[in-house]
C-alpha atoms as a PDB file:
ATOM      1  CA  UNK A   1      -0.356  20.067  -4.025  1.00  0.00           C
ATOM      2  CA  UNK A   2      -0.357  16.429  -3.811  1.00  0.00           C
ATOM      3  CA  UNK A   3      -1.288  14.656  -0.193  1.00  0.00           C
ATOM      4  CA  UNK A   4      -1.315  11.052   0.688  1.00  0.00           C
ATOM      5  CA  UNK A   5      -1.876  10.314   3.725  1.00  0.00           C
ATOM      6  CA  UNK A   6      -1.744   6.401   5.230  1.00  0.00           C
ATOM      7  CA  UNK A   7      -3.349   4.610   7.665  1.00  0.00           C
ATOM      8  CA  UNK A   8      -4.485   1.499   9.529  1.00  0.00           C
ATOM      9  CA  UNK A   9      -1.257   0.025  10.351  1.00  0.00           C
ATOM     10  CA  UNK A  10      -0.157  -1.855  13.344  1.00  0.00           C
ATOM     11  CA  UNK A  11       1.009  -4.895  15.430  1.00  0.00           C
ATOM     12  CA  UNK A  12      -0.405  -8.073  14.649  1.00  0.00           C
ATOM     13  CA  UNK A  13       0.858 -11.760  14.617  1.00  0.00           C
ATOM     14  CA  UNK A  14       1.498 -14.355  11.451  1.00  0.00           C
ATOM     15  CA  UNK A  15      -1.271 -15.849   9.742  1.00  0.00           C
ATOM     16  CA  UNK A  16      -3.134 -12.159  10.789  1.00  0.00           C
ATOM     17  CA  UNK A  17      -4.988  -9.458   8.691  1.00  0.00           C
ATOM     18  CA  UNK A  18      -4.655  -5.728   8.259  1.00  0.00           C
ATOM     19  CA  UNK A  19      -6.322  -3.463   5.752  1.00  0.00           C
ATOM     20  CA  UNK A  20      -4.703  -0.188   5.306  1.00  0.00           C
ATOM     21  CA  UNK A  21      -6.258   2.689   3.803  1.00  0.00           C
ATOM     22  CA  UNK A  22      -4.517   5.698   1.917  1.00  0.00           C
ATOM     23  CA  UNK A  23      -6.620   8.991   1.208  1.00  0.00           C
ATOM     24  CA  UNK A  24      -4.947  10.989  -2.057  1.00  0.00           C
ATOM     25  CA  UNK A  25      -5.740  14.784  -2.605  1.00  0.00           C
ATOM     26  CA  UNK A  26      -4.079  16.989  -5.395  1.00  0.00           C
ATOM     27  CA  UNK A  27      -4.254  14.675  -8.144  1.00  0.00           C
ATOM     28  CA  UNK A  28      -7.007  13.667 -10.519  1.00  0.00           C
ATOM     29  CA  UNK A  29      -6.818   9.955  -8.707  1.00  0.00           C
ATOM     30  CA  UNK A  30      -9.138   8.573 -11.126  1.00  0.00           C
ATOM     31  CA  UNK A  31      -7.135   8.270 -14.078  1.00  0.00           C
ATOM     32  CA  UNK A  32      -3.934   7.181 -12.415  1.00  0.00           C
ATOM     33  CA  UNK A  33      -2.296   4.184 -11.429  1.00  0.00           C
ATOM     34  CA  UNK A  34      -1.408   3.733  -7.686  1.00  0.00           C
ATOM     35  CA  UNK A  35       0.473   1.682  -5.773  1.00  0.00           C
ATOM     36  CA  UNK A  36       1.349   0.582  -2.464  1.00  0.00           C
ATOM     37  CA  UNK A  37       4.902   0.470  -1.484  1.00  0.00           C
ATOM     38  CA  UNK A  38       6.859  -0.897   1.509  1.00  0.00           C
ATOM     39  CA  UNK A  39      10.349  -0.284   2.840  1.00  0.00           C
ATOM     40  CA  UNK A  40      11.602  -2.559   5.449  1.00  0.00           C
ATOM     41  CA  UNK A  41      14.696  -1.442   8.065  1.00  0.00           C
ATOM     42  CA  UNK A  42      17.837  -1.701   5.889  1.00  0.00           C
ATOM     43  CA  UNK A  43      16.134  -2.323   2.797  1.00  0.00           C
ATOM     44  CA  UNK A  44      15.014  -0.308  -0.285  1.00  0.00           C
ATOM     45  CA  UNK A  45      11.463   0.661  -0.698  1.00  0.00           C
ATOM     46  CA  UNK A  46       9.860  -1.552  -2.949  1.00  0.00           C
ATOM     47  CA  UNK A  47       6.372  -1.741  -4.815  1.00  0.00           C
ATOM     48  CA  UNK A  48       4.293  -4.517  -3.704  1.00  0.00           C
ATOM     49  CA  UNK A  49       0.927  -3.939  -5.889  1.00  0.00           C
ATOM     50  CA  UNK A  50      -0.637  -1.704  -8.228  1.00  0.00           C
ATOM     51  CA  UNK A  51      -3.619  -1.045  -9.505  1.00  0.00           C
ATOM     52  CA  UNK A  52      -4.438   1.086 -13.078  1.00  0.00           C
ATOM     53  CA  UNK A  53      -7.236   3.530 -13.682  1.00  0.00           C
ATOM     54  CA  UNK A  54      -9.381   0.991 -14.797  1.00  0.00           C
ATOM     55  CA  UNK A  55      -8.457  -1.530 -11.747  1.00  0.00           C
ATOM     56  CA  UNK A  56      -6.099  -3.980 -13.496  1.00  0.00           C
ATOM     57  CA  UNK A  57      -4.000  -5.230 -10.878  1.00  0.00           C
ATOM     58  CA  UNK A  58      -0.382  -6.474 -10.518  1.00  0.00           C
ATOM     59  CA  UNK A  59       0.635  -8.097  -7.374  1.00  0.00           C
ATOM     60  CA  UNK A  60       4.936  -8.542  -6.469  1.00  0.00           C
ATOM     61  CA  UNK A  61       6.034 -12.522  -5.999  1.00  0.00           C
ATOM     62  CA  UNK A  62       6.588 -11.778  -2.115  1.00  0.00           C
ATOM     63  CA  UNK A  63       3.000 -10.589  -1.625  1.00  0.00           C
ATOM     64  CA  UNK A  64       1.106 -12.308  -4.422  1.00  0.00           C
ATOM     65  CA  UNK A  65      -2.261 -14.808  -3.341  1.00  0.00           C
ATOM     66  CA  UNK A  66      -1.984 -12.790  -0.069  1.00  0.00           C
ATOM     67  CA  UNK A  67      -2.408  -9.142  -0.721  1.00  0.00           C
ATOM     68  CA  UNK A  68      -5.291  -7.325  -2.469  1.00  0.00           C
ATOM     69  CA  UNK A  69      -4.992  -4.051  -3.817  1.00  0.00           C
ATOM     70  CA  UNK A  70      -8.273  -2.183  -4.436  1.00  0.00           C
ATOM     71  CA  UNK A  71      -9.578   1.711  -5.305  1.00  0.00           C
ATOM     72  CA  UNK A  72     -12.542   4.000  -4.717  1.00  0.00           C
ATOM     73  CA  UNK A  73     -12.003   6.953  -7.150  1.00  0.00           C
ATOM     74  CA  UNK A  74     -15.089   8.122  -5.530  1.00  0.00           C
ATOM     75  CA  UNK A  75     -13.438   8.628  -2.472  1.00  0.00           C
ATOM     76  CA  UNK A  76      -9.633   9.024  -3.813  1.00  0.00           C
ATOM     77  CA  UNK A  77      -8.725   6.123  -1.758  1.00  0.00           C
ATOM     78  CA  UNK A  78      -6.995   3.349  -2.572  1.00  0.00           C
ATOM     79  CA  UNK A  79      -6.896   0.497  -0.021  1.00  0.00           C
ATOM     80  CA  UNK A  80      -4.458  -3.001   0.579  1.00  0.00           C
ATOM     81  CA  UNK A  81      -6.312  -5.808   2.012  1.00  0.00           C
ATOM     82  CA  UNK A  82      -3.403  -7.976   3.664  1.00  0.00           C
ATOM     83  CA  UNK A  83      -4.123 -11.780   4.541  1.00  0.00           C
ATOM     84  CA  UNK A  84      -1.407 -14.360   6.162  1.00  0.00           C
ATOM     85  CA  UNK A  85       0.831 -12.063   7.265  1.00  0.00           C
ATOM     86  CA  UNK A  86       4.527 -13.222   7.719  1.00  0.00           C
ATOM     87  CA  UNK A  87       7.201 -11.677   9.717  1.00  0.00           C
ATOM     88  CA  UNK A  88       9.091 -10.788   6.337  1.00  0.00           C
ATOM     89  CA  UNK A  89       5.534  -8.093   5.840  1.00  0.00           C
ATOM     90  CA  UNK A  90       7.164  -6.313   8.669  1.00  0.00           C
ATOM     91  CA  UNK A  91       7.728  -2.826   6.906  1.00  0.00           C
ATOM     92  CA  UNK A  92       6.254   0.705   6.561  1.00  0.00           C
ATOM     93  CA  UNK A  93       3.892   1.043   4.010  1.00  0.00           C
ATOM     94  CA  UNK A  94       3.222   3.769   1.763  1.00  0.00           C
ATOM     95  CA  UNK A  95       0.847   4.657  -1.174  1.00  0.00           C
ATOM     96  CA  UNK A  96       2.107   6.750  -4.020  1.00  0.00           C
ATOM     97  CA  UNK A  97       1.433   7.226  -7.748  1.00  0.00           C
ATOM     98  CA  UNK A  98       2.995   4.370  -9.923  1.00  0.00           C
ATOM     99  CA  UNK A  99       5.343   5.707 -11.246  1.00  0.00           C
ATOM    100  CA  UNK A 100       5.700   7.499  -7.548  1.00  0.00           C
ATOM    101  CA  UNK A 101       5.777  11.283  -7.344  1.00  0.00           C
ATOM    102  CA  UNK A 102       8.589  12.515  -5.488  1.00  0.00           C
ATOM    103  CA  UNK A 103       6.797  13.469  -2.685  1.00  0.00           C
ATOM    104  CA  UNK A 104       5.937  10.729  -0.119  1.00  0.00           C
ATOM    105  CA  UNK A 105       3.567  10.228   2.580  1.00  0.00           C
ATOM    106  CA  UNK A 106       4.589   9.399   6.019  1.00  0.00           C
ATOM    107  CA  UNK A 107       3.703   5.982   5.784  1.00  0.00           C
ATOM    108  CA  UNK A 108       1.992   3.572   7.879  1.00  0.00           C
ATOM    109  CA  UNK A 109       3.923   0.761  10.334  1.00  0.00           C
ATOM    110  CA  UNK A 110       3.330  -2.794   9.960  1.00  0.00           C
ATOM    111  CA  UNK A 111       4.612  -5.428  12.246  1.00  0.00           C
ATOM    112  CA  UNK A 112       4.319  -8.867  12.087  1.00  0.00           C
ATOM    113  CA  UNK A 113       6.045 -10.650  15.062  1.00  0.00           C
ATOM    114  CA  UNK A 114       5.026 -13.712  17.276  1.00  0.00           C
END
């Protein structure tokens, strides 16, 4: 069955860095595209970046310049570098297929305040 399981969230203040980290089991990760997602209190979840089999990347507006999305298939991990974070980051983060599966990880917290 699929896992996903994400990590390296946490507090940290504008202009700051966090790399999260998201280990996938139950899939053949290689040859699929995966994404990071984000859902903010009172918002929808929303994709912020993807990255295909073969590492193209697409970035959202919000997040573009700022966040990189990377992969070791190795590893089944898929990683999201974030740079100058803003208080509008603020959200809990989640990795998933792209298109998701219908099951969901729990997420990792990210909180941008100053």
């Amino acid at each position: 069955q699929v896992q996903l399981v994400e990590s390296g969230g946490g507090l940290v203040q504008p202009g700051g860095s966090l790399r999260l980290s998201c280990a996938a089991s139950g899939i053949i990760f290689s040859i699929n595209n995966m994404g990071w997602y984000r859902q903010a209190p009172g918002k929808e979840r929303e994709l912020v970046a993807v990255i295909t089999g073969g590492r193209i990347t697409n970035y959202a507006d919000s997040v573009k310049g700022r966040f990189t999305i990377s992969r070791d298939n190795a590893g089944n991990t898929v990683y999201l570098q974030m740079n100058s974070l803003k208080p509008e980051d603020t959200a809990v983060y989640y990795c998933n297929r792209s298109p998701a599966y219908s099951y969901w990880g729990q997420g990792t917290q990210v909180t941008v305040f100053s």
